[in-house]
C-alpha atoms as a PDB file:
ATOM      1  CA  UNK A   1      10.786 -11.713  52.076  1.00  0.00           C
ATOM      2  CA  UNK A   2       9.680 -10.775  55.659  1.00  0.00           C
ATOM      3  CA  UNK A   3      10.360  -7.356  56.297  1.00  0.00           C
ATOM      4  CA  UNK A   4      10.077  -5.173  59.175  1.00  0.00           C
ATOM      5  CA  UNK A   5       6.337  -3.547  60.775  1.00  0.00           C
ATOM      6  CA  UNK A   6       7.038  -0.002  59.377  1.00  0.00           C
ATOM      7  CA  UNK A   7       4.417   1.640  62.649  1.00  0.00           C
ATOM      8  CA  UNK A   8       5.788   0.990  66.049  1.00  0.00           C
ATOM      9  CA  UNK A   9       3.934  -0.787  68.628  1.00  0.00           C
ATOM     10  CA  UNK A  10       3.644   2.612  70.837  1.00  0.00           C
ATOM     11  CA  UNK A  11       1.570   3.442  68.316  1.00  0.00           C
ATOM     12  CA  UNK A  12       0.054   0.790  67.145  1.00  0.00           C
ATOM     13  CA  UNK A  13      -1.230  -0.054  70.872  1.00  0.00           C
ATOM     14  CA  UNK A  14      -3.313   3.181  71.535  1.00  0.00           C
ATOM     15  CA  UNK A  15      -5.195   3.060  68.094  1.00  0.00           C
ATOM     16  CA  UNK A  16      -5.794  -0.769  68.677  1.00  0.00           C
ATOM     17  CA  UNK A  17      -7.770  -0.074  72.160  1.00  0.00           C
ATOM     18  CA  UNK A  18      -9.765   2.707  70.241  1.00  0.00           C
ATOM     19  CA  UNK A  19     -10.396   0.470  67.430  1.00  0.00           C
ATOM     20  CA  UNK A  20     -11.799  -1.957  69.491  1.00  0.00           C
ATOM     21  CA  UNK A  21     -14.439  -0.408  70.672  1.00  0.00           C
ATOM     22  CA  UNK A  22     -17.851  -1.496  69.213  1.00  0.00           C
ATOM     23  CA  UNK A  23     -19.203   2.458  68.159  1.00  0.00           C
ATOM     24  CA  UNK A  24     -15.858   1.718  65.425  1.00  0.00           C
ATOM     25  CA  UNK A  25     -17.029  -1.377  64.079  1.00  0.00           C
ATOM     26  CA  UNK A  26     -20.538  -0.124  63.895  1.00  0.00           C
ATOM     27  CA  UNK A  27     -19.104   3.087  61.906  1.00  0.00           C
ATOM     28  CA  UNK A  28     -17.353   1.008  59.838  1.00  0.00           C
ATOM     29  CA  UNK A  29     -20.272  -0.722  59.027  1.00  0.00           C
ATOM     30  CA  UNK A  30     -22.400   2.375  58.092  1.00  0.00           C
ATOM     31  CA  UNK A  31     -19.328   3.451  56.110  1.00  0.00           C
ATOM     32  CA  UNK A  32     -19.464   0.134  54.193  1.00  0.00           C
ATOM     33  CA  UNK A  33     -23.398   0.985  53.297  1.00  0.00           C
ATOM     34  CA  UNK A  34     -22.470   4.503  52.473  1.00  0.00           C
ATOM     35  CA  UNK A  35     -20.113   3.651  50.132  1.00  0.00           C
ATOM     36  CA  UNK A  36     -22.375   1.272  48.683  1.00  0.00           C
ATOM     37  CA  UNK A  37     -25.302   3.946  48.117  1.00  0.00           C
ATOM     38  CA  UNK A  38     -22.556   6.431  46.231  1.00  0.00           C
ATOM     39  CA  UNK A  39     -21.492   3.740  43.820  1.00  0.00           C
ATOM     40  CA  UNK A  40     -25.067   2.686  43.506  1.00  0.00           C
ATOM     41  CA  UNK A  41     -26.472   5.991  42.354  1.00  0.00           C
ATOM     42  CA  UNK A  42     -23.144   6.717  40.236  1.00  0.00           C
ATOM     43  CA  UNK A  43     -23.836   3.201  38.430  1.00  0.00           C
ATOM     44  CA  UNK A  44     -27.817   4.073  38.175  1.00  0.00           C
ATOM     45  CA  UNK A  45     -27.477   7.468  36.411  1.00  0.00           C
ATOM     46  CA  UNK A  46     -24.771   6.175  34.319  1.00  0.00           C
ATOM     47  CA  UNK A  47     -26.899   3.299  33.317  1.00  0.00           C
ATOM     48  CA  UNK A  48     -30.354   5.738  32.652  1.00  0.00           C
ATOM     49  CA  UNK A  49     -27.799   7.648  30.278  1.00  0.00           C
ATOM     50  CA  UNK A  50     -26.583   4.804  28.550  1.00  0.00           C
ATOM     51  CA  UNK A  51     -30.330   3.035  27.974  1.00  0.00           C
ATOM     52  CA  UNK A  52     -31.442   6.391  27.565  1.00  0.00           C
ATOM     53  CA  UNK A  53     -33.597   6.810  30.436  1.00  0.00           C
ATOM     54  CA  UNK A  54     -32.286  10.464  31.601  1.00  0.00           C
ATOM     55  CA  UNK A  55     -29.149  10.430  33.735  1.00  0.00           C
ATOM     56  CA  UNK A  56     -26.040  11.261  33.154  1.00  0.00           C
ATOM     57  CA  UNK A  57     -22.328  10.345  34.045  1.00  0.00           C
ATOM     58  CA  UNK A  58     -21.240  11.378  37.341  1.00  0.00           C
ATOM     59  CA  UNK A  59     -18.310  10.921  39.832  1.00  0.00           C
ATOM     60  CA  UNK A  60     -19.281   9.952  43.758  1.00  0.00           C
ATOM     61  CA  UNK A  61     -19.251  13.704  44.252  1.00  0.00           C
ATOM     62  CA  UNK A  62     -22.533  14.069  41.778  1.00  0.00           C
ATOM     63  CA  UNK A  63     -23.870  11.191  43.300  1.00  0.00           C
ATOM     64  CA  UNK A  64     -23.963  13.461  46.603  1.00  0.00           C
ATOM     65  CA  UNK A  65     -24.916  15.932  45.067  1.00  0.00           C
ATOM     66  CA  UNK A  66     -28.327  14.231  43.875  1.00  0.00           C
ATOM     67  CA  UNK A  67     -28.708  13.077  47.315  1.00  0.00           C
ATOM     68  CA  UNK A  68     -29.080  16.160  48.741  1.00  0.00           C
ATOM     69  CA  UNK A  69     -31.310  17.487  45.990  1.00  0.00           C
ATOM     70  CA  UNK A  70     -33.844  14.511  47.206  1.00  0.00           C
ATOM     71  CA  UNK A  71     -37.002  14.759  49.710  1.00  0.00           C
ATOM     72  CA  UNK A  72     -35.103  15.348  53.277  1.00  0.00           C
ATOM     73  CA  UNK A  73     -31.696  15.517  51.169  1.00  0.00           C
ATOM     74  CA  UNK A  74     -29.890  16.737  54.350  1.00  0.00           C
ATOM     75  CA  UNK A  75     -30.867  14.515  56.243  1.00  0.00           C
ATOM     76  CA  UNK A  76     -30.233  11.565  54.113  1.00  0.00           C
ATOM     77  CA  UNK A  77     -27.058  12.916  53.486  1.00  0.00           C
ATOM     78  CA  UNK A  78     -25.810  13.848  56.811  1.00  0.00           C
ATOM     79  CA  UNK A  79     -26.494  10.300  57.465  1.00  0.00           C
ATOM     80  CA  UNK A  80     -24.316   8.991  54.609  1.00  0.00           C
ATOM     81  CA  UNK A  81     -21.385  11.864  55.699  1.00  0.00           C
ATOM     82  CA  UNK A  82     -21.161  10.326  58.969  1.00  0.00           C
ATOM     83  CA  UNK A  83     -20.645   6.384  57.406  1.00  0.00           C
ATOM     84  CA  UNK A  84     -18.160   8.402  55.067  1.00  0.00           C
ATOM     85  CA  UNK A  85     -16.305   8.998  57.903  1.00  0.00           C
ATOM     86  CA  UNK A  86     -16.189   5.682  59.959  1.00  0.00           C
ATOM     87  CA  UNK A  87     -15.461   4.338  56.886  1.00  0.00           C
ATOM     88  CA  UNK A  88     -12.206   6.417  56.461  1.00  0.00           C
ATOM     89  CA  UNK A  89     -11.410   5.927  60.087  1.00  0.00           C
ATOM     90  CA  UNK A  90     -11.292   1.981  59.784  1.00  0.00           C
ATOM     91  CA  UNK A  91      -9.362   2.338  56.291  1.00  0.00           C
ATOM     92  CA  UNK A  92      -6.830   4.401  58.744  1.00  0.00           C
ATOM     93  CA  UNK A  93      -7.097   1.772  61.360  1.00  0.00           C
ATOM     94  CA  UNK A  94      -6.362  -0.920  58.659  1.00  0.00           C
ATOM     95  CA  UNK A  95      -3.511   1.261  57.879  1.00  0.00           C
ATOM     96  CA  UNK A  96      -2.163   0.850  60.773  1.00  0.00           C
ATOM     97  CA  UNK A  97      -3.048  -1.927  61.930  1.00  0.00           C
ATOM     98  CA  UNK A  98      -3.627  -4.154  59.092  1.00  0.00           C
ATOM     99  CA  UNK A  99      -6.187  -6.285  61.327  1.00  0.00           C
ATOM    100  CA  UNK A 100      -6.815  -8.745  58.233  1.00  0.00           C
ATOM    101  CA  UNK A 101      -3.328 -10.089  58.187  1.00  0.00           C
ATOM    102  CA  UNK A 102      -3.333  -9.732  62.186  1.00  0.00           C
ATOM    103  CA  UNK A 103      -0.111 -11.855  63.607  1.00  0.00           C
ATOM    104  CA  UNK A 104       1.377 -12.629  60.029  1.00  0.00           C
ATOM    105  CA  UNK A 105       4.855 -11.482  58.769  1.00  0.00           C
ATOM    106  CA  UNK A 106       5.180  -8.035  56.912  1.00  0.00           C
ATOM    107  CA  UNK A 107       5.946  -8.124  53.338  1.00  0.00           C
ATOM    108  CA  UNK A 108       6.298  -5.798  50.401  1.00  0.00           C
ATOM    109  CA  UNK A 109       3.100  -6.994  49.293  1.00  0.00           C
ATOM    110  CA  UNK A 110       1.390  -5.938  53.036  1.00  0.00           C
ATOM    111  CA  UNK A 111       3.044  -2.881  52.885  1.00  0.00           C
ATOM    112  CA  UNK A 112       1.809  -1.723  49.583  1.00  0.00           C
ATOM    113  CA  UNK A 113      -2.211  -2.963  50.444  1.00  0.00           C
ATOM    114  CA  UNK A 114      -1.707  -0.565  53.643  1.00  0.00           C
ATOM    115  CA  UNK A 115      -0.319   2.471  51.593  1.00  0.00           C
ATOM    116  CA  UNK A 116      -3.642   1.782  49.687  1.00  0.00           C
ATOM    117  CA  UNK A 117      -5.787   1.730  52.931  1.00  0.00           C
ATOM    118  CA  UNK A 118      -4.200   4.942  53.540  1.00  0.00           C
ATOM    119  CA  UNK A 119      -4.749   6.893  50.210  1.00  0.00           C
ATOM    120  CA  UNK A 120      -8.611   4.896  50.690  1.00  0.00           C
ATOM    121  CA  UNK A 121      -9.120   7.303  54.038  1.00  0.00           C
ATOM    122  CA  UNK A 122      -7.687  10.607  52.388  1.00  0.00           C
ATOM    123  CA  UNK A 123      -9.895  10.100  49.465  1.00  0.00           C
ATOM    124  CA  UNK A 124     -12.764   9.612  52.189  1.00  0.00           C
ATOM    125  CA  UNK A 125     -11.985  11.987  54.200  1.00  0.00           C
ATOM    126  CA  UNK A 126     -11.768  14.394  50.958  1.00  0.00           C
ATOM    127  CA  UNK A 127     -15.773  12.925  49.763  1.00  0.00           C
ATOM    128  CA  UNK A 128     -16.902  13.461  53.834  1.00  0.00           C
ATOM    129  CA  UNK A 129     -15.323  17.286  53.708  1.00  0.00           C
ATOM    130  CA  UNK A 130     -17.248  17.714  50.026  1.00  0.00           C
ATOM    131  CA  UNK A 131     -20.715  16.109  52.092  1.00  0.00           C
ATOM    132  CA  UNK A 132     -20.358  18.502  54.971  1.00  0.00           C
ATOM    133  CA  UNK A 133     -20.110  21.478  52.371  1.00  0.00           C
ATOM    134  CA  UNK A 134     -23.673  20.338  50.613  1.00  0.00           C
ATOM    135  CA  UNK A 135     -25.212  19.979  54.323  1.00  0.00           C
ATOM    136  CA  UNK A 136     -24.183  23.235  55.260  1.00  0.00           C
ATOM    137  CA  UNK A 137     -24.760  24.865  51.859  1.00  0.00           C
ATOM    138  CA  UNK A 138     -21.456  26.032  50.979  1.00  0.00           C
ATOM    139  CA  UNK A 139     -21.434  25.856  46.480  1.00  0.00           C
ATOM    140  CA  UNK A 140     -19.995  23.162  45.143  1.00  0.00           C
ATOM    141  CA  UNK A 141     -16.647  22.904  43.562  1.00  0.00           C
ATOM    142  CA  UNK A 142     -17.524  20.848  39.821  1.00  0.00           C
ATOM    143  CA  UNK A 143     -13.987  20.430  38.882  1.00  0.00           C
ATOM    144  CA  UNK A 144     -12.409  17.084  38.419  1.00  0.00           C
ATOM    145  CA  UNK A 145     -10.446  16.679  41.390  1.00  0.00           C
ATOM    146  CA  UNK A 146      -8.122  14.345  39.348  1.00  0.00           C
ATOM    147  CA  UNK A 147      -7.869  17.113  36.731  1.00  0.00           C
ATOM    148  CA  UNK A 148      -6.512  19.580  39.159  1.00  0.00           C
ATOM    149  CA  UNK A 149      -4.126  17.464  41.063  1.00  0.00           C
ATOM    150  CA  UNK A 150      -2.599  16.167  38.102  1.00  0.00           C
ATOM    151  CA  UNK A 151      -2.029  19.599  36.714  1.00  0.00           C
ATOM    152  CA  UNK A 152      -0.734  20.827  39.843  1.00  0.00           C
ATOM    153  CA  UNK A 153       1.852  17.940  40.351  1.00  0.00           C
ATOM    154  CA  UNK A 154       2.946  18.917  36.507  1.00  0.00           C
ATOM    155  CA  UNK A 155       3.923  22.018  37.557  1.00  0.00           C
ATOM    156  CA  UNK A 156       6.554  20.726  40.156  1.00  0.00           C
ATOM    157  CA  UNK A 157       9.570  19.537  39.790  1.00  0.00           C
ATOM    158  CA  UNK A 158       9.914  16.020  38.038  1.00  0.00           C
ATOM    159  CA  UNK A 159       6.362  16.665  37.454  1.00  0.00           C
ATOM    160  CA  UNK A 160       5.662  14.372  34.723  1.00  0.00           C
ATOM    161  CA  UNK A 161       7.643  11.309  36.061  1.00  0.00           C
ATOM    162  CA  UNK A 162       5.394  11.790  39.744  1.00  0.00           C
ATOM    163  CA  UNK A 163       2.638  11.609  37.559  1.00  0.00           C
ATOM    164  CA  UNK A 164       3.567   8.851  35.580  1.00  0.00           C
ATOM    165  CA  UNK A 165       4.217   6.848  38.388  1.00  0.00           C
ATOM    166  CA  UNK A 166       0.852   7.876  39.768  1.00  0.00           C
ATOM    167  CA  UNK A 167      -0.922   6.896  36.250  1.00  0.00           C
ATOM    168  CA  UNK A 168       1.147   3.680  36.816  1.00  0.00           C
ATOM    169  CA  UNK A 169      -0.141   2.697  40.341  1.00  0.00           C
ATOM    170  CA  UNK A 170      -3.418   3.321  39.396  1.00  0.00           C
ATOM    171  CA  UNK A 171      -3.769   1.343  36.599  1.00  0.00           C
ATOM    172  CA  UNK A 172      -1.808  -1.412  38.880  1.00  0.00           C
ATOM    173  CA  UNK A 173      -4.434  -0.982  41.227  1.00  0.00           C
ATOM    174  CA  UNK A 174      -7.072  -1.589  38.647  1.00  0.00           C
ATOM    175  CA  UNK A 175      -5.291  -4.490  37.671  1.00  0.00           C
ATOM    176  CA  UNK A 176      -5.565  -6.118  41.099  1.00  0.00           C
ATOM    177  CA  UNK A 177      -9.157  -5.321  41.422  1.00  0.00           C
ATOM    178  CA  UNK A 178      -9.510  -7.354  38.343  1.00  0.00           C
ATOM    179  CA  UNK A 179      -7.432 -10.372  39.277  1.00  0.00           C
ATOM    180  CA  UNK A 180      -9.571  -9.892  42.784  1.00  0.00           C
ATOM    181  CA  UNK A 181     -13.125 -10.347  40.975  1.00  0.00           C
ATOM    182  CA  UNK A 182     -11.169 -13.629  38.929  1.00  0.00           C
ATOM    183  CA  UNK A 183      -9.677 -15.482  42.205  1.00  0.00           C
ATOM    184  CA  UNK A 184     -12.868 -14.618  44.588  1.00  0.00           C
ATOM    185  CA  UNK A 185     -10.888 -14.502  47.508  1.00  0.00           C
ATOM    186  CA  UNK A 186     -12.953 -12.059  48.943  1.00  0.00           C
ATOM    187  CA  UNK A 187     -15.424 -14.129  49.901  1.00  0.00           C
ATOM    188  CA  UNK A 188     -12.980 -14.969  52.989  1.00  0.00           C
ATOM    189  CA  UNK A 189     -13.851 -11.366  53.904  1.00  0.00           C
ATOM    190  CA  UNK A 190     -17.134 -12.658  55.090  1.00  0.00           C
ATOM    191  CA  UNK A 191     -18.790 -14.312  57.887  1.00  0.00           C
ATOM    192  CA  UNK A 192     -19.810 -17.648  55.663  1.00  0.00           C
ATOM    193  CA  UNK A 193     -21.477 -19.379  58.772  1.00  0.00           C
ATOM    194  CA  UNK A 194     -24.136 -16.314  59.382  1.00  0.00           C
ATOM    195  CA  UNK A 195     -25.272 -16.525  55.474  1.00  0.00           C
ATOM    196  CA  UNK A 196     -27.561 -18.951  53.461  1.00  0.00           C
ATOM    197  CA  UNK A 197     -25.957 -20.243  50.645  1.00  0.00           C
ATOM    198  CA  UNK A 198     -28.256 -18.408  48.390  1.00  0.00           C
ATOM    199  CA  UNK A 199     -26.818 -15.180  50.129  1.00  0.00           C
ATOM    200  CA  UNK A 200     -23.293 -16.298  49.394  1.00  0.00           C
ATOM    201  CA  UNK A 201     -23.760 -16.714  45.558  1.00  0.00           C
ATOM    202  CA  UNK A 202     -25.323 -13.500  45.364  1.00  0.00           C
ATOM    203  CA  UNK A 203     -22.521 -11.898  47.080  1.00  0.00           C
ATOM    204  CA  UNK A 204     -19.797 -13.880  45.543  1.00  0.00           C
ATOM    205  CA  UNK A 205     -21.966 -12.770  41.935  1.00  0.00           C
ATOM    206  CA  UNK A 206     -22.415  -9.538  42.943  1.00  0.00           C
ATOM    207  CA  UNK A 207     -18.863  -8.933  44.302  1.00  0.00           C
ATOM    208  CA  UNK A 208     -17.067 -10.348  41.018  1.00  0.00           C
ATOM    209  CA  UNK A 209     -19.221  -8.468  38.591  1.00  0.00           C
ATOM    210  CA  UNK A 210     -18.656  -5.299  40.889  1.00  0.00           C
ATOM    211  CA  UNK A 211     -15.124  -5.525  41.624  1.00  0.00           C
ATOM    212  CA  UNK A 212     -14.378  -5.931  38.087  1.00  0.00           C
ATOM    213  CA  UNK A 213     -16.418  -3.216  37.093  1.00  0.00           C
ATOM    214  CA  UNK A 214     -14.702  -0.952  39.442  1.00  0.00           C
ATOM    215  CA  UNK A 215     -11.076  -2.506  37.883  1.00  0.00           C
ATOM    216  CA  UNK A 216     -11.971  -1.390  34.526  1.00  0.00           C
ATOM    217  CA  UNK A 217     -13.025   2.449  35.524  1.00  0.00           C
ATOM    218  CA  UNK A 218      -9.681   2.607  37.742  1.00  0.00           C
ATOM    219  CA  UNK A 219      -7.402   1.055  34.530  1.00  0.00           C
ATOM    220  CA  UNK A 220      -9.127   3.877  32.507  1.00  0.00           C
ATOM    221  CA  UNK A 221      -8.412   6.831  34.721  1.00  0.00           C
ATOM    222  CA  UNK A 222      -4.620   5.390  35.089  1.00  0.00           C
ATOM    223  CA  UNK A 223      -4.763   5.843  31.504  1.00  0.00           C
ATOM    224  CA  UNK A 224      -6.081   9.225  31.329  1.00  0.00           C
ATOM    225  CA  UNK A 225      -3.607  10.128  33.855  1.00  0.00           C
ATOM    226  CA  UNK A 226      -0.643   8.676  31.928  1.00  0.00           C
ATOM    227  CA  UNK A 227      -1.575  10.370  28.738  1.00  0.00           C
ATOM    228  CA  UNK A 228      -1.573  13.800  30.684  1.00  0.00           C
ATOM    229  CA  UNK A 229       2.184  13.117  31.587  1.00  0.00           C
ATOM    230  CA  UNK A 230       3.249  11.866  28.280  1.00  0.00           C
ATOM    231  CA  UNK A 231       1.475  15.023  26.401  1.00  0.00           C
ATOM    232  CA  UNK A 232       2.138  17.177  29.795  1.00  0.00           C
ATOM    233  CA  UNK A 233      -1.208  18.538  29.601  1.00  0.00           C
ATOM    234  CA  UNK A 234      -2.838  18.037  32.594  1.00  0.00           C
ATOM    235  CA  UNK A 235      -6.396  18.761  30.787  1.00  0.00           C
ATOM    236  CA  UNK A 236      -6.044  15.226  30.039  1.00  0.00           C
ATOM    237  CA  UNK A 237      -6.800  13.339  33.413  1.00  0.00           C
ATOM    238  CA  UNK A 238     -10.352  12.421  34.331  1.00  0.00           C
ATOM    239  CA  UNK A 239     -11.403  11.309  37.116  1.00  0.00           C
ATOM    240  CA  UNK A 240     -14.803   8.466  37.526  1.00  0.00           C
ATOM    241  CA  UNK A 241     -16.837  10.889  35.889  1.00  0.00           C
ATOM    242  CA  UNK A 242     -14.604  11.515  33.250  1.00  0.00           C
ATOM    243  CA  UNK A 243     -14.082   7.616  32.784  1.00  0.00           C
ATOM    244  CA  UNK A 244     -17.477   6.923  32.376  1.00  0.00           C
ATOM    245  CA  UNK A 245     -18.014   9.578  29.734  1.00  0.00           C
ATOM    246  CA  UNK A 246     -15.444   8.179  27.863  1.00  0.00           C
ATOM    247  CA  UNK A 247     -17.059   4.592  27.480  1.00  0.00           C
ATOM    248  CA  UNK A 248     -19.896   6.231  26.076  1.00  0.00           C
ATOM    249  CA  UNK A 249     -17.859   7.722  23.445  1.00  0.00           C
ATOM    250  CA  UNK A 250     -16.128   4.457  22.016  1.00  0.00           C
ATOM    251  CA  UNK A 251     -17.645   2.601  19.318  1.00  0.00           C
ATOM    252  CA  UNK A 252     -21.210   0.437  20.892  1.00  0.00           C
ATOM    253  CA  UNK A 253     -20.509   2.939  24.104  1.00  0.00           C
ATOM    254  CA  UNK A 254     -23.807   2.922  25.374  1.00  0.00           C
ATOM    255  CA  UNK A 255     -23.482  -1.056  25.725  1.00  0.00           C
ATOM    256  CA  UNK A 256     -20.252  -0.864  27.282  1.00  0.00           C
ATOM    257  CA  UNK A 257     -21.384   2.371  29.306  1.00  0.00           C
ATOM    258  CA  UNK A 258     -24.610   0.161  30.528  1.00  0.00           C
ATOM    259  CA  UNK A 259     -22.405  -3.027  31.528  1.00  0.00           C
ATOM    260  CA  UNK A 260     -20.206  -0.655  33.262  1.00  0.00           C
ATOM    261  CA  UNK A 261     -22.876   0.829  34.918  1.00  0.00           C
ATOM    262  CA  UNK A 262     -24.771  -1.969  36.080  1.00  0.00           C
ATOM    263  CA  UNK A 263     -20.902  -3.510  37.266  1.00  0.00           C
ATOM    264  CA  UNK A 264     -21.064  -0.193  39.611  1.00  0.00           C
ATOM    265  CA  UNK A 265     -24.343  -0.766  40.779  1.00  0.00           C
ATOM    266  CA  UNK A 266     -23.513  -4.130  41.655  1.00  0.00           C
ATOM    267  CA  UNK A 267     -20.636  -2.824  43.534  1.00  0.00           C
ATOM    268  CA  UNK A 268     -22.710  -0.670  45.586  1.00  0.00           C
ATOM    269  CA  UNK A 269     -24.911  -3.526  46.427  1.00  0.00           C
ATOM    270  CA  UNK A 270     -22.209  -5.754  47.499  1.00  0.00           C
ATOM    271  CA  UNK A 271     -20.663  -3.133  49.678  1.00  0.00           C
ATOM    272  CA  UNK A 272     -24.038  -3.016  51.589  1.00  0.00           C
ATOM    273  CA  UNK A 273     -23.862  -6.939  51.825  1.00  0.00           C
ATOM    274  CA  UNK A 274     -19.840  -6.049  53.723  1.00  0.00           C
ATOM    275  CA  UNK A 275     -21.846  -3.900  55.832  1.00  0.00           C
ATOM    276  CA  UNK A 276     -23.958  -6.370  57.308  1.00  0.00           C
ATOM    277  CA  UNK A 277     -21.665  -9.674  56.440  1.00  0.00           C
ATOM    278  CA  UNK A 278     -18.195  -8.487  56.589  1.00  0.00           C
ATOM    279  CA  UNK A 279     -15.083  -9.221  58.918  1.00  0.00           C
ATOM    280  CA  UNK A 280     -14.410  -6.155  61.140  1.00  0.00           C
ATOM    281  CA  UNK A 281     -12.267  -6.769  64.500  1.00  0.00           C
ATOM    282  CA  UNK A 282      -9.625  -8.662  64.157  1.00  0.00           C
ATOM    283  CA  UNK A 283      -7.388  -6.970  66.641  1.00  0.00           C
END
């Protein structure tokens, strides 16, 4: 069922002359390689804990915080802050203007991929604001974000059926990332005719292992968070960090922790092959 562009073309118009600019595709890119190194060094410390080399299970806010705590930590991370944001400012400009599905017909299906483009640049935005605070020194805040939220949206009113529904989406979410890494359809994401063909089966491996890796933590922490609404205990939710800890836990955990982990770190690797390889401007 076609339904109507919910953002006007007044709108739409100004962003689409900023976003066509080439300093926002080459942001974009960086933010693609950015994201890539956080998932990276999440997957490697959760795999050194699993194989029991050291590490440890982290979220993508421990994973800056070991990149700052590195040889010229600030200045590796000040670089990965800045892809953090371009990479939130194209997942706004893909809210907006959806430049994938440029020309096509709006659908609920459309409109549901851009609300997750959206809540994609908040939660960047939120990891770039938690960046800047390392650079500059500021002490970090080790709560789980999830945690917090989840208990604060408790306390309102319908409290346990927002959170539900939240629990719900995510786990829907993780679903789709699943069926994603099954179909491979992201390999249309890519620009085929600048690749070899080796570097297309790696990314097409890499991106399928990754993406499902990534499915399975999200259907996890839609778990968690359901649990928290059905016990109304907010204590409950967990957040990546959380997720991964709890794979360690189950019975053979450090085998399913390791696959896990290495699924992240092929994740991260495949997001730095969308940096270079990836579909930008479509405006």
């Amino acid at each position: 069922m076609a339904l109507r562009d919910p953002v006007p073309e007044k709108i739409k118009q100004p962003i689409r002359q900023v976003a066509s600019h080439l300093w926002v595709e080459r942001l974009a890119r960086l933010g693609y390689a950015a994201k890539g190194l956080v998932y990276f060094i999440v997957g490697f410390l959760a795999a050194q804990a699993a194989f029991g080399f050291g590490g440890k299970t982290t979220d993508t806010n421990g994973a800056l915080e070991t990149i700052v705590t590195q040889p010229f930590g600030k200045f590796l991370l000040s670089i990965v802050t800045l892809g953090l944001i371009g990479y939130a400012l194209w997942r706004f400009v893909q809210t907006i203007l959806a430049p994938e599905h440029s020309g096509q017909k709006m659908n609920s299906k459309r409109i549901a991929k851009r609300l997750g483009y959206a809540f994609s640049a908040i939660a960047y935005v939120s990891l770039a604001v938690t960046s800047i605070k390392l650079i500059i020194g500021s002490s970090s805040n080790n709560s789980d974000s999830v945690e917090d939220w989840t208990i604060y949206l408790l306390n309102q009113p319908f409290g346990r059926w927002l959170v539900l529904l939240v629990g719900f989406t995510v786990i829907a979410v993780g679903i789709s990332f699943l069926y994603q890494a099954y179909k491979g359809k992201f390999r249309r994401n890519f620009k085929l005719h600048q690749m070899s063909r080796t570097e297309q089966i790696w990314a097409m491996r890499l991106g399928k292992f990754g993406i499902a890796a990534r499915g399975i933590v999200f259907d996890i922490i839609g778990i968690f968070i359901m649990v928290a609404a059905i016990q109304l205990d907010g204590t409950q939710a967990r957040g990546l960090g959380g997720a991964l800890t709890s794979l360690a836990q189950q019975p053979f955990g450090p085998w399913i922790l390791g696959i896990v982990a290495l699924g992240l770190i092929a994740y991260g690797i495949y997001s730095v092959i969308e940096a270079r390889y990836r579909h930008i401007t479509n405006l």
